[in-house]
N, C-alpha and C. Protein backbone atom coordinates (compact mmCIF):
# COMPACT_ATOMS: atom_id res chain seq x y z
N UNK A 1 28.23 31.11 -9.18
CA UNK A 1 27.23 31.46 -8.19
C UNK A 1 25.93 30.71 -8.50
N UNK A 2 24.99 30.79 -7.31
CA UNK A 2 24.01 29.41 -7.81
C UNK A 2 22.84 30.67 -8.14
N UNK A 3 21.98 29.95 -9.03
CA UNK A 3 20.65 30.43 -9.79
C UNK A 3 19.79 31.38 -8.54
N UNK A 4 19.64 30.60 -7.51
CA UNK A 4 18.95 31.31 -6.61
C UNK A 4 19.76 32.35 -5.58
N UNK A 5 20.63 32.56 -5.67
CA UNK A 5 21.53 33.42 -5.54
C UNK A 5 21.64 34.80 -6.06
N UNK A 6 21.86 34.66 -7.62
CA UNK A 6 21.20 35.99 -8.41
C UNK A 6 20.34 35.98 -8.56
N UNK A 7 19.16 35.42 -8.04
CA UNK A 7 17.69 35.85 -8.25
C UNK A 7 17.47 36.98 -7.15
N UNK A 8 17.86 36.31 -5.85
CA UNK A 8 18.12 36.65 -4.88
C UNK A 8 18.81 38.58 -5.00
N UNK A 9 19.58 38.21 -5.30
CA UNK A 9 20.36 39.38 -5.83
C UNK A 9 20.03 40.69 -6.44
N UNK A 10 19.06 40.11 -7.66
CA UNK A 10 18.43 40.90 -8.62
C UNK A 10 16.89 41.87 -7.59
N UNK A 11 16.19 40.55 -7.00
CA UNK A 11 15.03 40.94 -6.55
C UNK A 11 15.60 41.50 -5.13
N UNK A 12 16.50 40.81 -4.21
CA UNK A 12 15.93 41.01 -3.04
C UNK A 12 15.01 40.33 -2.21
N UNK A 13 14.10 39.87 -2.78
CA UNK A 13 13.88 38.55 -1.81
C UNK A 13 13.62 37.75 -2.80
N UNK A 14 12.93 36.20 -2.35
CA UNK A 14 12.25 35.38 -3.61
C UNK A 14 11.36 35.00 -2.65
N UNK A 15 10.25 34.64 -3.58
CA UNK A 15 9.27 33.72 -2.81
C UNK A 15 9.59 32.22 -2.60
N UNK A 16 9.30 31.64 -1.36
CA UNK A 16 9.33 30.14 -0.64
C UNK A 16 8.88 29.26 -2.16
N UNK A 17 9.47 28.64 -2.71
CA UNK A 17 8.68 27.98 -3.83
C UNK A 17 8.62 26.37 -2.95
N UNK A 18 8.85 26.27 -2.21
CA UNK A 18 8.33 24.88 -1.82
C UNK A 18 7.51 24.29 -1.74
N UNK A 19 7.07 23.12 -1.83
CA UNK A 19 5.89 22.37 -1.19
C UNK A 19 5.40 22.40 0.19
N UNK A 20 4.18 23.08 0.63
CA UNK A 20 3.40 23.35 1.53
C UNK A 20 3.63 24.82 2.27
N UNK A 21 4.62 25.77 1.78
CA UNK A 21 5.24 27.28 2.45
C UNK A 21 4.15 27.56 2.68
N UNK A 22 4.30 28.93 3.29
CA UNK A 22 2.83 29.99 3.71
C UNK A 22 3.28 30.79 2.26
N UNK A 23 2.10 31.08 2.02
CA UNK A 23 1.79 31.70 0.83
C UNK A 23 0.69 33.15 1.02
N UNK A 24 0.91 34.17 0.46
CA UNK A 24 -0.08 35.09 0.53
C UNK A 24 -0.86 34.82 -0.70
N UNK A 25 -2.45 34.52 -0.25
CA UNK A 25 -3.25 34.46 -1.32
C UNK A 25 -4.43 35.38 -1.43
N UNK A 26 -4.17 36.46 -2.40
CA UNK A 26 -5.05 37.19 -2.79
C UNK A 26 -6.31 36.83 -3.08
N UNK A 27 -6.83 36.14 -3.42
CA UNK A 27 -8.38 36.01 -3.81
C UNK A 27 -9.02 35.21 -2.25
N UNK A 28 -7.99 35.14 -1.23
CA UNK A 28 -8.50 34.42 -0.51
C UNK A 28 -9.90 34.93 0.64
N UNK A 29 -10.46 33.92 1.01
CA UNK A 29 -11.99 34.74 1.49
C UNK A 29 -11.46 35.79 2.45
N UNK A 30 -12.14 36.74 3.13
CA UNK A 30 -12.46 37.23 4.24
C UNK A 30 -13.52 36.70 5.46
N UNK A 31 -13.04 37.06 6.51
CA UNK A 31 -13.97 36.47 7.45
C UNK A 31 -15.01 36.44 7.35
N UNK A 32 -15.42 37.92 6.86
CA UNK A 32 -16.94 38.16 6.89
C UNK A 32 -17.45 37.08 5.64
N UNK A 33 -16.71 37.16 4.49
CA UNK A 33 -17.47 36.14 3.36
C UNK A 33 -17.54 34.72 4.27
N UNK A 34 -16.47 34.57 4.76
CA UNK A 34 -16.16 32.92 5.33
C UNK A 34 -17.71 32.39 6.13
N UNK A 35 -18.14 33.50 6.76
CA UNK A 35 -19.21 33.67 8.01
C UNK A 35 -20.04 33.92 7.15
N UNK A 36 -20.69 34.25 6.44
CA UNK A 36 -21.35 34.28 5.17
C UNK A 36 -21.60 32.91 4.74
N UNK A 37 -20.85 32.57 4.05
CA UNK A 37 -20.44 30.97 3.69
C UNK A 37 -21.20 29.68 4.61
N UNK A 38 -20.38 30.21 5.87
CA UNK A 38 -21.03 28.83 7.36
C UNK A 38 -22.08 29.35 7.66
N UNK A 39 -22.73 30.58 7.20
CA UNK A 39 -24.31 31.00 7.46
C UNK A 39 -25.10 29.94 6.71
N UNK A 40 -24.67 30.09 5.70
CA UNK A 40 -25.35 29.89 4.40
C UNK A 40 -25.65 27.93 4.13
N UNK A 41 -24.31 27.49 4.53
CA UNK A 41 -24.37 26.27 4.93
C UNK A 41 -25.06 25.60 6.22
N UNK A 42 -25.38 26.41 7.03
CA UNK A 42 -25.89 26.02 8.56
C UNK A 42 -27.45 25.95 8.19
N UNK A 43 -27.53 26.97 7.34
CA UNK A 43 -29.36 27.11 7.38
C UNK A 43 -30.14 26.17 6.63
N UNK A 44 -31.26 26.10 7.50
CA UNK A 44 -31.94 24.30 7.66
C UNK A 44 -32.38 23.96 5.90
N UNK A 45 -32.40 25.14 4.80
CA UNK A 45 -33.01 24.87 3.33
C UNK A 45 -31.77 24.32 3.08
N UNK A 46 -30.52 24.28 3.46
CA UNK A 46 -29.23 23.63 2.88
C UNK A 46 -28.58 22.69 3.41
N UNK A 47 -29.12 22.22 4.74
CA UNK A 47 -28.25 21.63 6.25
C UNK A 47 -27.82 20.33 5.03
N UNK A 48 -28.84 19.95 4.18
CA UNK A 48 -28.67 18.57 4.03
C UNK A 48 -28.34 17.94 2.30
N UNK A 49 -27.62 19.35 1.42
CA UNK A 49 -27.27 19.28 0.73
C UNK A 49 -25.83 19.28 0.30
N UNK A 50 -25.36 18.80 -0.51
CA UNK A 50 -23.26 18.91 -0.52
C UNK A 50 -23.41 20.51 -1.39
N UNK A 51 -22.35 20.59 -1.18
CA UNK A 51 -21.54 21.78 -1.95
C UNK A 51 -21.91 22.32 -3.17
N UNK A 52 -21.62 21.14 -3.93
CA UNK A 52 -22.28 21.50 -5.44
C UNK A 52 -23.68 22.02 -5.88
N UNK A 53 -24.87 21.44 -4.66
CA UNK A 53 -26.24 21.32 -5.32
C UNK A 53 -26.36 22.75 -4.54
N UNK A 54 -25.65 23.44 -3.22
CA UNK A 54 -25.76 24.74 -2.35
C UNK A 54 -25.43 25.65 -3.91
N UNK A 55 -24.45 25.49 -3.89
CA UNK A 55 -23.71 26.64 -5.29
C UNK A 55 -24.72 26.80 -6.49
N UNK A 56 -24.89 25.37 -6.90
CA UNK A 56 -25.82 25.62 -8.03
C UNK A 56 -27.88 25.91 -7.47
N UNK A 57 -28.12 26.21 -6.02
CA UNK A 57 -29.30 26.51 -6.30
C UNK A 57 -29.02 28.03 -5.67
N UNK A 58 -27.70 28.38 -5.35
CA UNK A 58 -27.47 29.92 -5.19
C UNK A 58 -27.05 30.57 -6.42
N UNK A 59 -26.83 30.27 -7.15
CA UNK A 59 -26.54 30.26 -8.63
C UNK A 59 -28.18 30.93 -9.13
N UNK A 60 -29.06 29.80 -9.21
CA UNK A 60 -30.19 29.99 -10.07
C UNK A 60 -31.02 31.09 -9.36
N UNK A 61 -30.66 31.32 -7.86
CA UNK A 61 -31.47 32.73 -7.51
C UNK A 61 -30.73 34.11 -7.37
N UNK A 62 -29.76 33.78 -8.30
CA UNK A 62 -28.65 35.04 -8.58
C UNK A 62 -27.93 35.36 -7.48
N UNK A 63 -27.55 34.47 -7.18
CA UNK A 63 -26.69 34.82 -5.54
C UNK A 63 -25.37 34.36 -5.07
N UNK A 64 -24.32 34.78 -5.14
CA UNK A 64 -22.63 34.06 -5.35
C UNK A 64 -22.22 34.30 -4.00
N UNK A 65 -21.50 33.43 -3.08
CA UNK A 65 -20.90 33.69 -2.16
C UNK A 65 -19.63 32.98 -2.33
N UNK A 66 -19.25 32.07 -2.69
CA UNK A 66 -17.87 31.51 -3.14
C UNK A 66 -17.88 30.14 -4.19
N UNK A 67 -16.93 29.45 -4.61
CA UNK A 67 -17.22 28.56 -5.52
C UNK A 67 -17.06 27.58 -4.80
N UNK A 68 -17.47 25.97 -5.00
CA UNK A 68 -17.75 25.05 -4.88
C UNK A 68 -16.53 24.19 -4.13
N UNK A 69 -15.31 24.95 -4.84
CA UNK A 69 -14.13 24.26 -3.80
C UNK A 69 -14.02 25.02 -2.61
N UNK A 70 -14.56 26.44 -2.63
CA UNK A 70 -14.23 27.24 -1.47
C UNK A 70 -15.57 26.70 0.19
N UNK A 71 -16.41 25.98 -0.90
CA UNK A 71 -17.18 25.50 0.21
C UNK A 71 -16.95 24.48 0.86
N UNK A 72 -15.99 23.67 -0.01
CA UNK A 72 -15.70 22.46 0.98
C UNK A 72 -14.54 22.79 1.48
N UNK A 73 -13.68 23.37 1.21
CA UNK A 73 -12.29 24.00 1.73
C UNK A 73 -12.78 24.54 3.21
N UNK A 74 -13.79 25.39 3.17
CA UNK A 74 -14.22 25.88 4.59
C UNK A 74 -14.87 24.91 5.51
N UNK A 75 -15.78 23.92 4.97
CA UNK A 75 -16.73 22.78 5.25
C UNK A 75 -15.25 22.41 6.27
N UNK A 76 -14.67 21.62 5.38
CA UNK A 76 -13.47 20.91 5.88
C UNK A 76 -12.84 21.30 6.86
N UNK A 77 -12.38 22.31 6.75
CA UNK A 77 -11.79 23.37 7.99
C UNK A 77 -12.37 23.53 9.31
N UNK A 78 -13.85 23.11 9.19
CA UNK A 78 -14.76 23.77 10.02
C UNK A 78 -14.80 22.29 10.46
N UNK A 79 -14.70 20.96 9.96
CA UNK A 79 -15.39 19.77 10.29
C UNK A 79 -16.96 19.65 9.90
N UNK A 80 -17.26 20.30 9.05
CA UNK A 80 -18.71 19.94 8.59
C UNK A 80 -19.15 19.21 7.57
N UNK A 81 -17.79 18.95 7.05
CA UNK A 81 -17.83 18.10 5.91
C UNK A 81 -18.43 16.33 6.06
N UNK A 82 -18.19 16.42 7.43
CA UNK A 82 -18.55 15.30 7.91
C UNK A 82 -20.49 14.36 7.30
N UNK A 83 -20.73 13.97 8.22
CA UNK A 83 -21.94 13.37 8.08
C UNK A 83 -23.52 15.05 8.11
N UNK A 84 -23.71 15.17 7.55
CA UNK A 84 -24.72 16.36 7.55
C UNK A 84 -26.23 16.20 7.53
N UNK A 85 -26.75 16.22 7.92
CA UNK A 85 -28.35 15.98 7.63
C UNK A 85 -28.78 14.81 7.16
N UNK A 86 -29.67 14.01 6.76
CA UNK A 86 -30.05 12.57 6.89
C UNK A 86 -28.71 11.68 6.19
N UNK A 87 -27.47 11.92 5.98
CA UNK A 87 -26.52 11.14 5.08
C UNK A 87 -26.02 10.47 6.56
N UNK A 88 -25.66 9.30 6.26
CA UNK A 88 -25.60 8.25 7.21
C UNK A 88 -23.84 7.85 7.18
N UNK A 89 -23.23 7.87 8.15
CA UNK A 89 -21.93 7.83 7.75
C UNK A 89 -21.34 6.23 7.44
N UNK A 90 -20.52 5.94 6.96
CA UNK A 90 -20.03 4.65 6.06
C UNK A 90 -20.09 3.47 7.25
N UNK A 91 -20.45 2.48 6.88
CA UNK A 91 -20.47 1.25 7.21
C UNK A 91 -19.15 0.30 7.48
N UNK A 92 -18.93 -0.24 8.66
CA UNK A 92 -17.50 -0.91 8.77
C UNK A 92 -18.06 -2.07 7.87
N UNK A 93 -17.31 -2.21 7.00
CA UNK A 93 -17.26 -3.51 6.16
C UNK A 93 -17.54 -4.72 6.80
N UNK A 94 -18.33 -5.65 6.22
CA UNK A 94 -18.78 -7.06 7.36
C UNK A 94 -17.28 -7.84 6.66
N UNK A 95 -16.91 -8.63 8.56
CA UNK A 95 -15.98 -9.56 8.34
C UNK A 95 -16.06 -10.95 7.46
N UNK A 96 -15.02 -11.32 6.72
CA UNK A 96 -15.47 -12.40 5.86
C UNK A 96 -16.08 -14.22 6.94
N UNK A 97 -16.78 -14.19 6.90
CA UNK A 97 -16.84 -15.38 7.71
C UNK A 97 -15.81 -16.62 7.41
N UNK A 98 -15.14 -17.26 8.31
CA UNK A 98 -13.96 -18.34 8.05
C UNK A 98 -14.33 -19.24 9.05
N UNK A 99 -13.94 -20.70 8.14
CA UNK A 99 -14.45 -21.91 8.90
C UNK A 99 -13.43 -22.60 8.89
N UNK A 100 -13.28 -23.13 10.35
CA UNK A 100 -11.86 -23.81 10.03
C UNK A 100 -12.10 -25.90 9.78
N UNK A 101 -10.90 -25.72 9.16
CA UNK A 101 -11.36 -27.75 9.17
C UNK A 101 -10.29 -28.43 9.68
N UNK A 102 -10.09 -29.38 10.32
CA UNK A 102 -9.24 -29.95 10.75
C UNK A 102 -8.63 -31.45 10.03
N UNK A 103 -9.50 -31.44 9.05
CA UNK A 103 -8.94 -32.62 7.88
C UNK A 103 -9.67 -32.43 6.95
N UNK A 104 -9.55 -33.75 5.81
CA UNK A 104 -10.14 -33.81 5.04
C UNK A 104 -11.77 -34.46 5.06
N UNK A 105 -12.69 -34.24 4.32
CA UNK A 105 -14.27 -34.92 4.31
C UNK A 105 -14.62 -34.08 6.14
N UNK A 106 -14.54 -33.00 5.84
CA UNK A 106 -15.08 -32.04 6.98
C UNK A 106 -15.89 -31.22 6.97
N UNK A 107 -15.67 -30.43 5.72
CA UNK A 107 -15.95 -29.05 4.95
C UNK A 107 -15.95 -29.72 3.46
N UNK A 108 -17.42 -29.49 2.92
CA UNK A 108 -17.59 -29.40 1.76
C UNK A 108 -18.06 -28.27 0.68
N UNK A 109 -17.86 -28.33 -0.12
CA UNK A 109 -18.12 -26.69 -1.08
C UNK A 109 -18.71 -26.89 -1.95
N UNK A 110 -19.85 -26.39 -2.46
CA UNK A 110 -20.38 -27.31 -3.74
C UNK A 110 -20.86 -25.85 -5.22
N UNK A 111 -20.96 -25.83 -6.60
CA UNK A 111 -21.35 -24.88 -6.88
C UNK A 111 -21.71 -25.63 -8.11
N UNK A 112 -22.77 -24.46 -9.16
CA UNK A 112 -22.99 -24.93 -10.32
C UNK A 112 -22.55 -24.23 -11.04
N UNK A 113 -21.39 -24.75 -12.48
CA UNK A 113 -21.48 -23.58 -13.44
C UNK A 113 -21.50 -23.58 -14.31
N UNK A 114 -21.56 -22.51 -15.64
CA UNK A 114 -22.13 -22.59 -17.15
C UNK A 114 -21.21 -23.05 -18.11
N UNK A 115 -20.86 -23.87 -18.87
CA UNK A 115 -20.18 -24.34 -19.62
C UNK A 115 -20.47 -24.29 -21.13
N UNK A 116 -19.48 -23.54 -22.11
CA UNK A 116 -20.47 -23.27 -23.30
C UNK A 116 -20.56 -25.01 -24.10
N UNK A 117 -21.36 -24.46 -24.85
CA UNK A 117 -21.60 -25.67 -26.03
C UNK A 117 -21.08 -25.60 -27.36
N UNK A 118 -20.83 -26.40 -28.25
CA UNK A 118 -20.21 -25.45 -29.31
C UNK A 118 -21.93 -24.91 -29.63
N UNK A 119 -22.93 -24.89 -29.56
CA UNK A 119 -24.42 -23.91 -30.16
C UNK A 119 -23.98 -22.65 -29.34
N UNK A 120 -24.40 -22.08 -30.02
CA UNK A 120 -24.25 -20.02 -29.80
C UNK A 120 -25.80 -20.21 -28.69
N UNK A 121 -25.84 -19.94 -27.57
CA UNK A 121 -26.59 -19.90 -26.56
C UNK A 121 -27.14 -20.92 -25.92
N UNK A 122 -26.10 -22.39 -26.38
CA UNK A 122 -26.70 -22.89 -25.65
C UNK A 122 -25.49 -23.20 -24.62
N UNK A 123 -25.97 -23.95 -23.29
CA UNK A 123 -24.58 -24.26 -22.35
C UNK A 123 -24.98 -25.64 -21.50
N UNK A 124 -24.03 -25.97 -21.07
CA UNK A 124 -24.34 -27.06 -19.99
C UNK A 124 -23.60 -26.88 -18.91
N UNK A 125 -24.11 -27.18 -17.44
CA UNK A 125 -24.15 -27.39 -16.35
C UNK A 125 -23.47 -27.99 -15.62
N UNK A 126 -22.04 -27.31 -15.12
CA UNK A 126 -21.60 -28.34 -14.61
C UNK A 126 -21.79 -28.40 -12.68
N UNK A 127 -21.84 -29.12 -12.05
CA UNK A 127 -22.28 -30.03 -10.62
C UNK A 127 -21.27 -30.47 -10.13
N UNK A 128 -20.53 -29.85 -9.10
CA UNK A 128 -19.60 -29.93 -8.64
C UNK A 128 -19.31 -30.29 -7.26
N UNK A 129 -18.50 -30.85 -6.01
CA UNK A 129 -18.26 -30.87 -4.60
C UNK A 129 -17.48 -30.79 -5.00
N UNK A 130 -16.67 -30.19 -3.80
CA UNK A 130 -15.22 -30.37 -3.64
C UNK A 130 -14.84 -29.88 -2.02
N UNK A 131 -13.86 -30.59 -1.84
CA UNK A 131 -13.16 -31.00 0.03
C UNK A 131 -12.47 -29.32 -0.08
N UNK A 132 -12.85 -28.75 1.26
CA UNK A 132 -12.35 -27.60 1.26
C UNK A 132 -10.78 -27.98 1.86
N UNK A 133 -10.99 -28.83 2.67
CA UNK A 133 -9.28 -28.91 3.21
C UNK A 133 -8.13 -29.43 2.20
N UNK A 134 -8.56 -30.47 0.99
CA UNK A 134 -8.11 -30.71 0.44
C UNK A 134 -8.25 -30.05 -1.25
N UNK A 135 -8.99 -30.02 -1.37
CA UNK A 135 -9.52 -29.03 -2.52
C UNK A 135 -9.18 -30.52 -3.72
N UNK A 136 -9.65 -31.42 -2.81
CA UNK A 136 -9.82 -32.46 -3.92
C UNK A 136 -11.56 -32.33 -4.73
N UNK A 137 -11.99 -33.18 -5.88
CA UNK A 137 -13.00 -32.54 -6.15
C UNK A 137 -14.05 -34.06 -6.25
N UNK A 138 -14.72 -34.08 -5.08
CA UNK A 138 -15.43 -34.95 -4.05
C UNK A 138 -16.65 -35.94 -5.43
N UNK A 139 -16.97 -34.64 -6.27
CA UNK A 139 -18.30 -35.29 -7.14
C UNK A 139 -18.32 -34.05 -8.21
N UNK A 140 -18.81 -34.49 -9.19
CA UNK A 140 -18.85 -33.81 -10.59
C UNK A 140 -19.81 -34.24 -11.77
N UNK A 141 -21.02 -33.44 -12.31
CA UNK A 141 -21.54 -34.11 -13.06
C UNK A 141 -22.21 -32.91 -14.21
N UNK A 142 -22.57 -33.09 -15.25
CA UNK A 142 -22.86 -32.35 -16.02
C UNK A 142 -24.19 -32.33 -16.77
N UNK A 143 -24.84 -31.72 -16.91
CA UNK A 143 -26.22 -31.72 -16.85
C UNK A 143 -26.77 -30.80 -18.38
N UNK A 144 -28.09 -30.69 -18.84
CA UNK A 144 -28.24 -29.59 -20.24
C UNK A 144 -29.16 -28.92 -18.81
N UNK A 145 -30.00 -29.37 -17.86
CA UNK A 145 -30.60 -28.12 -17.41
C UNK A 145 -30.15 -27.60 -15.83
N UNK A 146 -30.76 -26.96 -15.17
CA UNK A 146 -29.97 -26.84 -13.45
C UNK A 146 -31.66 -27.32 -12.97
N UNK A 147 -31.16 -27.42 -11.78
CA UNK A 147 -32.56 -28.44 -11.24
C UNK A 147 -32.02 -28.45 -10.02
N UNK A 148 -32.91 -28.40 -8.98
CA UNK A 148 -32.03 -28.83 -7.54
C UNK A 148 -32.28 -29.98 -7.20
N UNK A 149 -33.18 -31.15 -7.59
CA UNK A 149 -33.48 -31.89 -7.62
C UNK A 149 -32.17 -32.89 -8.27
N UNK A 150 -31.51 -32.41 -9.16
CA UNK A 150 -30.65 -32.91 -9.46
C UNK A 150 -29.17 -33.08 -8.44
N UNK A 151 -29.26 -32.01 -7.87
CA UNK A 151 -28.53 -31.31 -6.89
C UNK A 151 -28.16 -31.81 -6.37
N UNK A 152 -29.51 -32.31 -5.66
CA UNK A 152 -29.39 -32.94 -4.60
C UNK A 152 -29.08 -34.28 -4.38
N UNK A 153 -29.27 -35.16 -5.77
CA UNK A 153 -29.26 -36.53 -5.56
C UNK A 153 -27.88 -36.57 -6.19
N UNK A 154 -27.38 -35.44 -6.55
CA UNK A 154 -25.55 -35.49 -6.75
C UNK A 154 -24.90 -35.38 -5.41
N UNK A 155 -25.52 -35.00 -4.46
CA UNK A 155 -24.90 -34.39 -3.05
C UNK A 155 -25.02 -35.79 -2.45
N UNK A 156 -26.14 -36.24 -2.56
CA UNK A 156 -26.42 -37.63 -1.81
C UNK A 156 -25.32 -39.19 -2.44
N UNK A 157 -24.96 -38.92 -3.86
CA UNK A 157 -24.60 -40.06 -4.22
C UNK A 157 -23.29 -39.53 -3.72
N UNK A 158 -22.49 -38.16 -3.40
CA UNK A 158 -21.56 -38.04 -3.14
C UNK A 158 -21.22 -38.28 -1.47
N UNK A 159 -21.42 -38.37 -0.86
CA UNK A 159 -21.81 -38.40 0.51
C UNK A 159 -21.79 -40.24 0.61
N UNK A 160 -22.74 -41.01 -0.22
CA UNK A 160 -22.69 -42.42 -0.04
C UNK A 160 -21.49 -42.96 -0.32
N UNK A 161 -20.59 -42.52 -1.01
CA UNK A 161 -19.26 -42.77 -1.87
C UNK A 161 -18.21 -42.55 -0.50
């Protein structure tokens, strides 16, 4: 006979042990606390605080109405969890800008970067182009300081070439 069978047997019923059943939960609020709760959250000294900082400044004036998950559990329920008082809701991410090229010597890319030395702080500079369509590498030069001046007359000799 299977396990849940004589459990079955013994008790008479069993409880749903599944993932997501209805469950009877004893400590769970009452309306009136619940309404209590969305009072307490609605009113304008709290409109614009989260959960945690409500609890802990009802806390310091001796005053408990539920704990900190029970406020967003209700928040949530209610949809108030949302954007609340001056909090600004999230930003659509900016699109990456893309350039297209249709050959090579179209699109150029240029950057500077740090190259160590064998000296402990010191580095050199390297001066770079390179063809975005081809990702060949157009001009290259290496420098002890950065300068745009230098930059530039690397951009120019690359360009005359």
């Amino acid at each position: 006979m299977q396990p849940w069978r004589q459990q079955l047997q013994r008790i008479g019923s069993i409880l749903d042990g599944r993932k997501g059943a209805e469950r009877q939960v004893a400590h769970k609020l009452t309306a009136k606390e619940r309404q209590k709760l969305l009072d307490t959250v609605s009113d304008p000294k709290y409109a614009h605080l989260p959960p945690a900082q409500i609890v802990a400044d009802l806390a310091e004036n001796g005053r408990y109405i539920g704990s900190e998950s029970s406020f967003y559990l209700v928040m949530r329920e209610e949809q108030l969890i949302q954007h609340r008082g001056r909090s600004k809701p999230p930003r659509e991410p900016r699109s990456v800008p893309r350039r297209e090229t249709g050959g090579p010597n179209v699109a150029w890319s240029w950057d500077i970067t740090l190259l160590p030395s064998g000296v402990k702080g010191f580095w050199f500079y390297l001066y770079m182009v390179m063809d975005v369509w081809s990702r060949k590498i157009v001009a290259s030069e290496i420098h002890e300081s950065e300068c745009p001046l230098v930059a530039g007359e690397m951009l120019q000799r690359a360009c005359w070439r």
